[in-house]
Protein backbone atom coordinates (compact mmCIF):
# COMPACT_ATOMS: atom_id res chain seq x y z
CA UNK A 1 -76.94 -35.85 -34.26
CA UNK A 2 -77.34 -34.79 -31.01
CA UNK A 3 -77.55 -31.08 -31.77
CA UNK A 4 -80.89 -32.26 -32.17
CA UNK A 5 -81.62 -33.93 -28.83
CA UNK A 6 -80.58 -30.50 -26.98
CA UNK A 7 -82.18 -28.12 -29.92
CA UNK A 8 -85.65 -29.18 -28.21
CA UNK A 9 -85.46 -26.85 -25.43
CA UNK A 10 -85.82 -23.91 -27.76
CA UNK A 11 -88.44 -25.57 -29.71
CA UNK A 12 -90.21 -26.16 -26.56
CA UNK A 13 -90.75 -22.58 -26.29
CA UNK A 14 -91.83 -22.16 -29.81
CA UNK A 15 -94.68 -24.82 -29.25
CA UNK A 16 -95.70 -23.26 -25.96
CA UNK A 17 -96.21 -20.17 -27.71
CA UNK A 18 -98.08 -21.60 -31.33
CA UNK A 19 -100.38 -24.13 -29.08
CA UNK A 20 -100.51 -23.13 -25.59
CA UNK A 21 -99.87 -27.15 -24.49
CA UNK A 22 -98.44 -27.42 -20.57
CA UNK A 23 -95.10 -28.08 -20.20
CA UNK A 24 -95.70 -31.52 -18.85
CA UNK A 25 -97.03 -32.35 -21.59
CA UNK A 26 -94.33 -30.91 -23.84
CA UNK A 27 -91.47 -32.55 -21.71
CA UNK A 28 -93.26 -35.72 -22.06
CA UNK A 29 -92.53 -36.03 -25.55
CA UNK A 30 -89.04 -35.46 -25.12
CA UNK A 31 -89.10 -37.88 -21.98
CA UNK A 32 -91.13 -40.63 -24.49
CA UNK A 33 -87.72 -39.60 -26.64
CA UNK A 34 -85.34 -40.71 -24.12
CA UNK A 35 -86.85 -43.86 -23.22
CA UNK A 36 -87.13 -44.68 -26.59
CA UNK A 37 -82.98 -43.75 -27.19
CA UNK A 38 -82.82 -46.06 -24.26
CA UNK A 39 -85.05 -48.76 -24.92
CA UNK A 40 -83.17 -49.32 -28.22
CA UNK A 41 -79.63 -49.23 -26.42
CA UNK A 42 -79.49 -52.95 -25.34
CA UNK A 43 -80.74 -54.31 -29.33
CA UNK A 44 -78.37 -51.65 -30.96
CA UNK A 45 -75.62 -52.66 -28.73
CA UNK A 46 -75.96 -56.35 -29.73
CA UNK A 47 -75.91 -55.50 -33.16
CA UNK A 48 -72.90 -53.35 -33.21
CA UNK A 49 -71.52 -56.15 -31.53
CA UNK A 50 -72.24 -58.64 -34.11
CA UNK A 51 -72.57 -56.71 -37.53
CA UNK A 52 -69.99 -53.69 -36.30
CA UNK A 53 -71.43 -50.04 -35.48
CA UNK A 54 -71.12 -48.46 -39.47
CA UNK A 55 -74.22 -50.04 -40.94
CA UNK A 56 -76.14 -48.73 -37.55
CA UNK A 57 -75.09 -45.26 -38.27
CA UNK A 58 -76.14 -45.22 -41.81
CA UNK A 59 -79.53 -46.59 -41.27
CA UNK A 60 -79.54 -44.11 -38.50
CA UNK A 61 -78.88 -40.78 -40.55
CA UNK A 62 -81.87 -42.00 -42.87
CA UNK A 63 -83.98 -42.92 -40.00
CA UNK A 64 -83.26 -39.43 -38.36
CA UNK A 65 -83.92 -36.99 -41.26
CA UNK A 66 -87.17 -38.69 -42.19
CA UNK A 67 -88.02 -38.05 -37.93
CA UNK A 68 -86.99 -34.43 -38.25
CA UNK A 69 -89.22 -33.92 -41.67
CA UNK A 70 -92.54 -35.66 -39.60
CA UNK A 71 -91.63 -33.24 -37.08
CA UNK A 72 -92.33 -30.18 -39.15
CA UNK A 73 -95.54 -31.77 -39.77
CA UNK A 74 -97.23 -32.26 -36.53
CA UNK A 75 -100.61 -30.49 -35.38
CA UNK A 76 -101.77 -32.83 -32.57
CA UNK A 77 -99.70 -33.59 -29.57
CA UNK A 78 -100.07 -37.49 -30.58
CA UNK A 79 -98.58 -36.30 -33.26
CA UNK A 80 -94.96 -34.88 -31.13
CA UNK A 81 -94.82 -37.74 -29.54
CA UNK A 82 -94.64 -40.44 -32.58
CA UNK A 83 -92.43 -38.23 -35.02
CA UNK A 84 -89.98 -36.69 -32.51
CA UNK A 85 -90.74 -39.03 -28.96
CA UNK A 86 -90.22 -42.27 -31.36
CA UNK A 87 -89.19 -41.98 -34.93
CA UNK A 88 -86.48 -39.30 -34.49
CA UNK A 89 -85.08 -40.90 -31.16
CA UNK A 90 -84.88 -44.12 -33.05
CA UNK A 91 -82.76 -42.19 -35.84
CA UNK A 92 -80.52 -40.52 -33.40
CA UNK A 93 -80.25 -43.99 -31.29
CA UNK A 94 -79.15 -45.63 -34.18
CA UNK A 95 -76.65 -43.11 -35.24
CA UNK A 96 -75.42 -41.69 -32.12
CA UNK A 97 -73.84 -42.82 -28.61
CA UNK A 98 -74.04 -46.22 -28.45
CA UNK A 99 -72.52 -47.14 -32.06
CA UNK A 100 -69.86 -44.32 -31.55
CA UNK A 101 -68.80 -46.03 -28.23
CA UNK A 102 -68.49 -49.12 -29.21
CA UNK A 103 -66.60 -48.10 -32.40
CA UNK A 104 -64.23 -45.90 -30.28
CA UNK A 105 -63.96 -48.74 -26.90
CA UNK A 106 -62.76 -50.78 -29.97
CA UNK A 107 -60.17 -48.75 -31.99
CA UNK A 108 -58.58 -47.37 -28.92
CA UNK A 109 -58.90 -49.90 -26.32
CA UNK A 110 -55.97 -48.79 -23.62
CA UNK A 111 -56.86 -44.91 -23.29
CA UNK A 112 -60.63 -45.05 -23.98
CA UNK A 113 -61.69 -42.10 -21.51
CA UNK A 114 -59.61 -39.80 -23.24
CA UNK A 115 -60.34 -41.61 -26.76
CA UNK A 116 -64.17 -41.24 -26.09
CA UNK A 117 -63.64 -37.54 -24.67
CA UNK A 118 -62.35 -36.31 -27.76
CA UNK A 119 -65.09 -38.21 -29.43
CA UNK A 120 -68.02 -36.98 -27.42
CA UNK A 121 -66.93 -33.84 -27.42
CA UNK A 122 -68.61 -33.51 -31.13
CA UNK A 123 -72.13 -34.11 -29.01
CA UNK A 124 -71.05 -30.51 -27.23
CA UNK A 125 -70.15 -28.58 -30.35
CA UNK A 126 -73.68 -29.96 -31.90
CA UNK A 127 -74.84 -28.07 -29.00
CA UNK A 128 -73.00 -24.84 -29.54
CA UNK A 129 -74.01 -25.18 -33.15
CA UNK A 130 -76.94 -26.40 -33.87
CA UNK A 131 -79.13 -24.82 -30.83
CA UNK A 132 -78.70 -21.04 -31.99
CA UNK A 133 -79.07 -22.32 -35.26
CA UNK A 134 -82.27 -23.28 -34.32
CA UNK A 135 -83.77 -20.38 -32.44
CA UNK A 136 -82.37 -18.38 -35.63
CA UNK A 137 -84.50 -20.44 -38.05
CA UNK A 138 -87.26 -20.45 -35.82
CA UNK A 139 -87.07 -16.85 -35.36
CA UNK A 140 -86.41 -16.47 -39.36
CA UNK A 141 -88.92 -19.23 -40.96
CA UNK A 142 -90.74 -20.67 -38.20
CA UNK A 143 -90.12 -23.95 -36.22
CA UNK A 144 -91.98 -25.69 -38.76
CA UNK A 145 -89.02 -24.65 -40.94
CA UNK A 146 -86.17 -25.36 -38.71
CA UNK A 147 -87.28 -28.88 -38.51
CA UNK A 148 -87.46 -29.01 -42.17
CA UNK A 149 -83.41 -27.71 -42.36
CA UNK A 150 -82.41 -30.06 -39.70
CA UNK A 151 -83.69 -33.14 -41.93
CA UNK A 152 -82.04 -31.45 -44.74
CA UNK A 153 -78.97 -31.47 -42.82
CA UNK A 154 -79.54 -34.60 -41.39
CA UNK A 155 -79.32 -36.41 -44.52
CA UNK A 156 -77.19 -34.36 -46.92
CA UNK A 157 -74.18 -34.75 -43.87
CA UNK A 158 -74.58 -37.85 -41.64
CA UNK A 159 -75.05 -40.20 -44.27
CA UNK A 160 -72.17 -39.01 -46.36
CA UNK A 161 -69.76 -38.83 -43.84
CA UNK A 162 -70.17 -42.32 -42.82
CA UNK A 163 -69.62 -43.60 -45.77
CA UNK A 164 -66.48 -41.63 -46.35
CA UNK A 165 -65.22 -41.57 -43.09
CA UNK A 166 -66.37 -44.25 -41.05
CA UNK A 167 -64.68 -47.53 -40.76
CA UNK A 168 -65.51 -50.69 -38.56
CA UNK A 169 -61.94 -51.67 -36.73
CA UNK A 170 -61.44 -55.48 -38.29
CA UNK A 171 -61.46 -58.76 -35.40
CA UNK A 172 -57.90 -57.78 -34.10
CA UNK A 173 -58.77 -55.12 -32.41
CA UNK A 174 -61.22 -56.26 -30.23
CA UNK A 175 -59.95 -56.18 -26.71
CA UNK A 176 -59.42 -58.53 -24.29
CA UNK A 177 -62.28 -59.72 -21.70
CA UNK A 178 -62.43 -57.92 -18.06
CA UNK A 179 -62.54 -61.77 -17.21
CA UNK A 180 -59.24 -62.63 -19.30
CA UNK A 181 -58.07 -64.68 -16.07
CA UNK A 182 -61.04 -66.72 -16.05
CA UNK A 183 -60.88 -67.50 -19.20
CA UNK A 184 -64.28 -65.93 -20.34
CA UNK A 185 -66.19 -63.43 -21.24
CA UNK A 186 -68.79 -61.49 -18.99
CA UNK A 187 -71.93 -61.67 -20.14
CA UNK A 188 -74.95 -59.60 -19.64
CA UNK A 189 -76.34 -62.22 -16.92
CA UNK A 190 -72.88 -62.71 -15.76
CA UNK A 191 -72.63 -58.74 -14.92
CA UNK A 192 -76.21 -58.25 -13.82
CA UNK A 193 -75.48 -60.84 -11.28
CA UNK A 194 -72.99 -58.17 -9.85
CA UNK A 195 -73.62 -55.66 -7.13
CA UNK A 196 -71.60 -53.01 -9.47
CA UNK A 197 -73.72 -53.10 -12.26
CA UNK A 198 -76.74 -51.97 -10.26
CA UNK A 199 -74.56 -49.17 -8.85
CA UNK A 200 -73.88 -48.40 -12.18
CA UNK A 201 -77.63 -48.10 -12.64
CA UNK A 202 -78.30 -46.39 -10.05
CA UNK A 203 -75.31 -43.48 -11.20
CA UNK A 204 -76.62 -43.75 -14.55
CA UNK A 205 -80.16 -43.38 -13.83
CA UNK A 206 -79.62 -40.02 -11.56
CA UNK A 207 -76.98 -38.43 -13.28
CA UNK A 208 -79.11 -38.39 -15.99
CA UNK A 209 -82.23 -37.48 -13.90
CA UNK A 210 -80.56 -34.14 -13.03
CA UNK A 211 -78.87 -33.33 -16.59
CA UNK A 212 -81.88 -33.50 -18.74
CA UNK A 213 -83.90 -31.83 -16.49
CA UNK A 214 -82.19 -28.82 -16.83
CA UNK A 215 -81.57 -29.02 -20.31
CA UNK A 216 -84.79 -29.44 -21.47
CA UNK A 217 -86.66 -26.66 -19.23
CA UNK A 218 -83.13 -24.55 -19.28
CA UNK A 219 -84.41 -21.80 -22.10
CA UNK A 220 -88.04 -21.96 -20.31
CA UNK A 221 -86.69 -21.10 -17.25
CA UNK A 222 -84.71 -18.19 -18.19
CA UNK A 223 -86.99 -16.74 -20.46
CA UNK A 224 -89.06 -16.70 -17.78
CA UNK A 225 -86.68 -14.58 -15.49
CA UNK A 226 -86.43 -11.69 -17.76
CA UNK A 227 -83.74 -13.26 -20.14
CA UNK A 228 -84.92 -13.04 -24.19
CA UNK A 229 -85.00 -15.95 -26.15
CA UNK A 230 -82.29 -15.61 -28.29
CA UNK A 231 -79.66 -14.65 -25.54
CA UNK A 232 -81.54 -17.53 -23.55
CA UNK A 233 -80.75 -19.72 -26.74
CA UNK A 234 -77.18 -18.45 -26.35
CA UNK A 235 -76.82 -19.52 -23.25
CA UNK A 236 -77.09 -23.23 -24.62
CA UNK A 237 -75.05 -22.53 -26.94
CA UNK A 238 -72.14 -21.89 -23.82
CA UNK A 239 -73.32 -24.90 -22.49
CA UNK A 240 -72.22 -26.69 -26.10
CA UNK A 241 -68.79 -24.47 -26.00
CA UNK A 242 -67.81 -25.59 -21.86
CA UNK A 243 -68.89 -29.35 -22.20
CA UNK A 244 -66.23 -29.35 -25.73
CA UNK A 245 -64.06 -28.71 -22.67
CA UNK A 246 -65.23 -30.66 -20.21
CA UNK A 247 -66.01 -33.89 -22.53
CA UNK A 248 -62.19 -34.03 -23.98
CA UNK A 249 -60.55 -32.53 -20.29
CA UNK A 250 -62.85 -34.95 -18.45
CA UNK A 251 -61.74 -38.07 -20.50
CA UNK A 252 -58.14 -37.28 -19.73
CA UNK A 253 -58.79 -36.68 -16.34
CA UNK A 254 -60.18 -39.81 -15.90
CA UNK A 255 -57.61 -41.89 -17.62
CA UNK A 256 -55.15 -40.12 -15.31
CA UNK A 257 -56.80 -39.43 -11.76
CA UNK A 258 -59.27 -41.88 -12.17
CA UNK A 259 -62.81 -42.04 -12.62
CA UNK A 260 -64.47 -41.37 -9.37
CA UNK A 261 -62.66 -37.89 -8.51
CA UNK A 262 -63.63 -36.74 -11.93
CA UNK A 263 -67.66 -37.54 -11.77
CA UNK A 264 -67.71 -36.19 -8.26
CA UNK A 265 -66.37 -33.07 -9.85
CA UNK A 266 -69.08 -33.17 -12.63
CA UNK A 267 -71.39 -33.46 -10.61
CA UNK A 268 -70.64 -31.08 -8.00
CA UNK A 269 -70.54 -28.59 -11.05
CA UNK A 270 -74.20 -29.52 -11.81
CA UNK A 271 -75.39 -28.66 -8.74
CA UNK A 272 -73.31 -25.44 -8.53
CA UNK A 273 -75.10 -24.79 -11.53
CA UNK A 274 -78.66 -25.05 -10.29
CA UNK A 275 -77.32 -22.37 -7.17
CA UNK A 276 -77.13 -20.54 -9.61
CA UNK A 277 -80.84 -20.67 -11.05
CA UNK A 278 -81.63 -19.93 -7.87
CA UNK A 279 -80.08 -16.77 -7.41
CA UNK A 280 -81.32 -15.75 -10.96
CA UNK A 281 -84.54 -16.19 -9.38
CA UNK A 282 -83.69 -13.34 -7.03
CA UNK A 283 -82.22 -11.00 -9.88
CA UNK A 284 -84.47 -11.53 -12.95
CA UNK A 285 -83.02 -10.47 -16.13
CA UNK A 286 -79.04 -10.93 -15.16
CA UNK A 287 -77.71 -11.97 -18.46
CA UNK A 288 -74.34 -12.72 -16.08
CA UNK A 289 -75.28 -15.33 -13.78
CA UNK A 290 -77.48 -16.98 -17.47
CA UNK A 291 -73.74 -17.85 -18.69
CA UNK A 292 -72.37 -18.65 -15.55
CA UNK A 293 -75.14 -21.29 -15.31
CA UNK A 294 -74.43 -22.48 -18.49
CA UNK A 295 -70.63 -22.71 -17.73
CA UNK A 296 -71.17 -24.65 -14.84
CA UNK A 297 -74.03 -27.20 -16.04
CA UNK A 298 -71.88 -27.65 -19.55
CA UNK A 299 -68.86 -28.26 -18.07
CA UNK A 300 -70.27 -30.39 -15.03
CA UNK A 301 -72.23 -32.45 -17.38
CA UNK A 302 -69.71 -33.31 -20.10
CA UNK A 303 -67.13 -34.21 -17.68
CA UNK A 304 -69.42 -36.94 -16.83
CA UNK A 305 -70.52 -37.76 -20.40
CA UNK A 306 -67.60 -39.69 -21.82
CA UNK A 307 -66.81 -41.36 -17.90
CA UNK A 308 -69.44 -43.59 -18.02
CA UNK A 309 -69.20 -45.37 -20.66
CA UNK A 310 -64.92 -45.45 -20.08
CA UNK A 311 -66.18 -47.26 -16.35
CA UNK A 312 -67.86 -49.62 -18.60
CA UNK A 313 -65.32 -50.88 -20.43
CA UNK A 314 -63.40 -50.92 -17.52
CA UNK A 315 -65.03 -53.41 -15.88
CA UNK A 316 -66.51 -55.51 -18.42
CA UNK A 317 -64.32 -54.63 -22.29
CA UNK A 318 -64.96 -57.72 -24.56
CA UNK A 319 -67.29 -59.21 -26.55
CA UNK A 320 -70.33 -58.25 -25.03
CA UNK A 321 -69.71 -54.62 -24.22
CA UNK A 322 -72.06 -53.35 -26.61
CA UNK A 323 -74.69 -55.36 -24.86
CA UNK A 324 -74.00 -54.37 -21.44
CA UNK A 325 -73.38 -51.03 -22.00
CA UNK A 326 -76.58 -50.59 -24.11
CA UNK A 327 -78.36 -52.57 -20.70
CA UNK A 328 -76.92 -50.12 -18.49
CA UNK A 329 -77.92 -47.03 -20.89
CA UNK A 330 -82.07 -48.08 -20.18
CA UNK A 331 -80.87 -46.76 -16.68
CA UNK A 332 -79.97 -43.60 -18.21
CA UNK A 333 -82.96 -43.28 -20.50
CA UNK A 334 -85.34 -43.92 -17.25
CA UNK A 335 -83.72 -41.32 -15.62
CA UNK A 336 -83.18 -38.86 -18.40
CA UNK A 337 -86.81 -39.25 -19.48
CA UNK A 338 -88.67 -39.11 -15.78
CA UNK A 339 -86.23 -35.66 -15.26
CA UNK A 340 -87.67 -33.63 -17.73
CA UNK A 341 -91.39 -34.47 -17.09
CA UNK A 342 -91.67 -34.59 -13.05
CA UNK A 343 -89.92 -30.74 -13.76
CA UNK A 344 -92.89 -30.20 -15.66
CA UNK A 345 -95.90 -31.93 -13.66
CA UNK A 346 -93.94 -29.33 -10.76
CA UNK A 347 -93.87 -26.54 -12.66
CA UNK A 348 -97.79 -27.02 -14.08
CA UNK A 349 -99.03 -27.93 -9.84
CA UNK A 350 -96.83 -24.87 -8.41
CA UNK A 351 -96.34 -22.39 -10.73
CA UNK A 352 -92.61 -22.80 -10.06
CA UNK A 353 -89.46 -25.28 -10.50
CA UNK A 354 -87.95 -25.38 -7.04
CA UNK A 355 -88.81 -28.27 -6.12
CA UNK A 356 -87.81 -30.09 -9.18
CA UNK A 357 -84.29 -28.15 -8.91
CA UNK A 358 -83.81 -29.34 -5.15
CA UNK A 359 -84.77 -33.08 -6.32
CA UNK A 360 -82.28 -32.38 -8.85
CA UNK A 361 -79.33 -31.98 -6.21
CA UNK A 362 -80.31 -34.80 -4.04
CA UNK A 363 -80.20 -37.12 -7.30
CA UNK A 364 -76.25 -35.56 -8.40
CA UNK A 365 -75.33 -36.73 -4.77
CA UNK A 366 -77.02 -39.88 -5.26
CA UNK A 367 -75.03 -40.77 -8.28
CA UNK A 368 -71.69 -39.30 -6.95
CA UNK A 369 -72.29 -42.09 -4.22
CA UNK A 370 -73.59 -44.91 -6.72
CA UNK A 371 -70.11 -44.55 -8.74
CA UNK A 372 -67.70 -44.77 -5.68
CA UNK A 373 -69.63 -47.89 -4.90
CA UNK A 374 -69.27 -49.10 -8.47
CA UNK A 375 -65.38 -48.56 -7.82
CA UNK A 376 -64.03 -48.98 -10.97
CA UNK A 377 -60.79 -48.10 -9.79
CA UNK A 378 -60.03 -51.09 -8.72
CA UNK A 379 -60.84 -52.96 -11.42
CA UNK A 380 -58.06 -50.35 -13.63
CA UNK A 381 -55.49 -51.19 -11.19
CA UNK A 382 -56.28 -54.95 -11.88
CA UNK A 383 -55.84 -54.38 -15.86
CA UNK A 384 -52.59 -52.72 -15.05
């Protein structure tokens, strides 16, 4: 599924080079994408909620390999941003993160960071997967092709496997409300009447800002520093291989030194990892310092993957997650959608990303701050 979301950045290339469209324009479909896989969070969270995440996975898989086929079919860029900005975001929406963590929150209630860590850590080995196995195809049969073998795979595997392996956990299982001692469950209003929601936003919102920035304009940036496309592809494919390790190591971590002290280290890892773009600048072509940004970004991002959705549950597990959590995750489609194309309306105006990259360090401080503010520490030593 979300092999898919991070294969763009080589197909980004491949339409740059068949159509000549800016890269604004370009990382505005994929923005239009995320909003969209946000904008659907909050509805697909209320119906996980009330008719149990399996049913939204299956519709999903459907949804997503009829996307990826209208993908290989577009000409116009109106065209980019219906099949892949709406129609394939809906598929992977439906299918992806927000039915898997509410499945997961639910089957494994008591260690959910390191339940969802495990889980999520499936989004980093689509990555190490599916991206060379994109820049392959393309190179092979074109990136009208590739598109056609991800819908291919898309329905010949997702829908399958849900059916065989998927199961909704029954009533029981449910856990307790955050507000067990009042006697009630939060709701939405109940939570957005709460200072730590918005600082939840506000960690969601640039955390993502900063991570799909650089993963959308990654292989465009070092292909245009002297790396070739395929090693450049490769290089996302080490960013699938670290965040395997970061996504199931940061889920630990954060069930057992807490939340906070693991995002901070995510985080500082991101921006470590755009130093690092920086100093490719200065020595085009060093394959070396390609991986060690992929390292660093991988692992800095996946330790943060899994954490936010584990701070959810910590302070508001019940009934309603689903619904808050999809609420919160408009946050991260605003900033995971803005990212990409203000890197790209830079890029177009100055020839050059700098800026973007330096905006991209002030927002992983931002959110470092947001989430201490959030504290959801406290609210794990209160469950204890």
């Amino acid at each position: 599924m979300y092999g898919v979301w991070y294969a763009y950045a080589v197909f980004l290339v491949a339409l740059l080079g068949e159509f000549g469209w800016s890269r604004s324009l370009l990382a505005g479909a994929f923005s239009v994408f995320t909003l969209v896989h946000g904008l659907a969070g909050a509805p697909l969270g209320w119906l996980a909620d009330r008719f149990g995440p399996r049913p939204l996975v299956l519709a999903g898989g459907l949804f997503l390999a009829c996307g990826l086929a209208l993908d290989a079919a577009v000409t116009r860029p109106w065209h980019l941003y219906l099949a892949f900005g709406v129609v394939t975001a809906l598929g992977v929406a439906a299918a992806g993160w927000m039915p898997a963590v509410v499945l997961v929150q639910r089957w494994f209630p008591e260690r959910v960071g390191t339940a969802l860590g495990i889980t999520s850590a499936g989004i980093g080995a689509g990555i190490f997967l599916v991206v060379p196995l994109c820049q392959w195809l393309i190179d092979l049969v074109g990136w009208r092709g590739a598109f056609a073998t991800l819908a291919a795979l898309a329905a010949l595997w997702i829908v399958p496997a849900t059916l065989w392996l998927m199961r909704d956990p029954g009533p029981s299982l449910v856990p307790r409300p955050a507000a067990a001692s009042t006697g009630r469950d939060l709701t939405l209003a109940d939570a957005a009447r709460g200072a730590r929601f918005w600082c939840l936003a506000v960690a969601s919102l640039a955390s993502a800002f900063v991570n799909q920035m650089l993963f959308v304009h990654q292989v465009a940036y070092l292909v245009d520093h002297a790396v070739p496309a395929l090693v450049a592809a490769s290089v996302v494919s080490v960013v699938g291989l670290a965040s395997i390790v970061g996504k199931s190591g940061g889920g630990w971590a954060s069930d057992r030194f807490g939340r906070e002290p693991t995002f901070t280290f995510g985080m500082g890892s991101v921006a470590a990892s755009v130093a690092v773009l920086g100093l490719l600048a200065l020595h085009p072509g060093a394959v070396g310092l390609a991986y060690l940004y992929g390292a660093l970004v991988g692992l800095g991002y996946a330790v943060t993957a899994p954490l936010m959705p584990a701070v959810v549950s910590d302070l508001y597990r019940g009934r309603h997650f689903g619904t808050i959590f999809g609420a919160l995750h408009l946050a991260n489609a605003l900033g995971g959608s803005s990212g990409p194309w203000i890197a790209g309306r830079v890029f177009d105006g100055t020839g050059s990303y700098a800026a973007a990259f330096g905006a991209a360090v002030v927002a992983a401080a931002v959110a470092t701050v947001a989430l201490w503010l959030a504290a959801p520490r406290r609210a794990r030593v209160a469950w204890r």
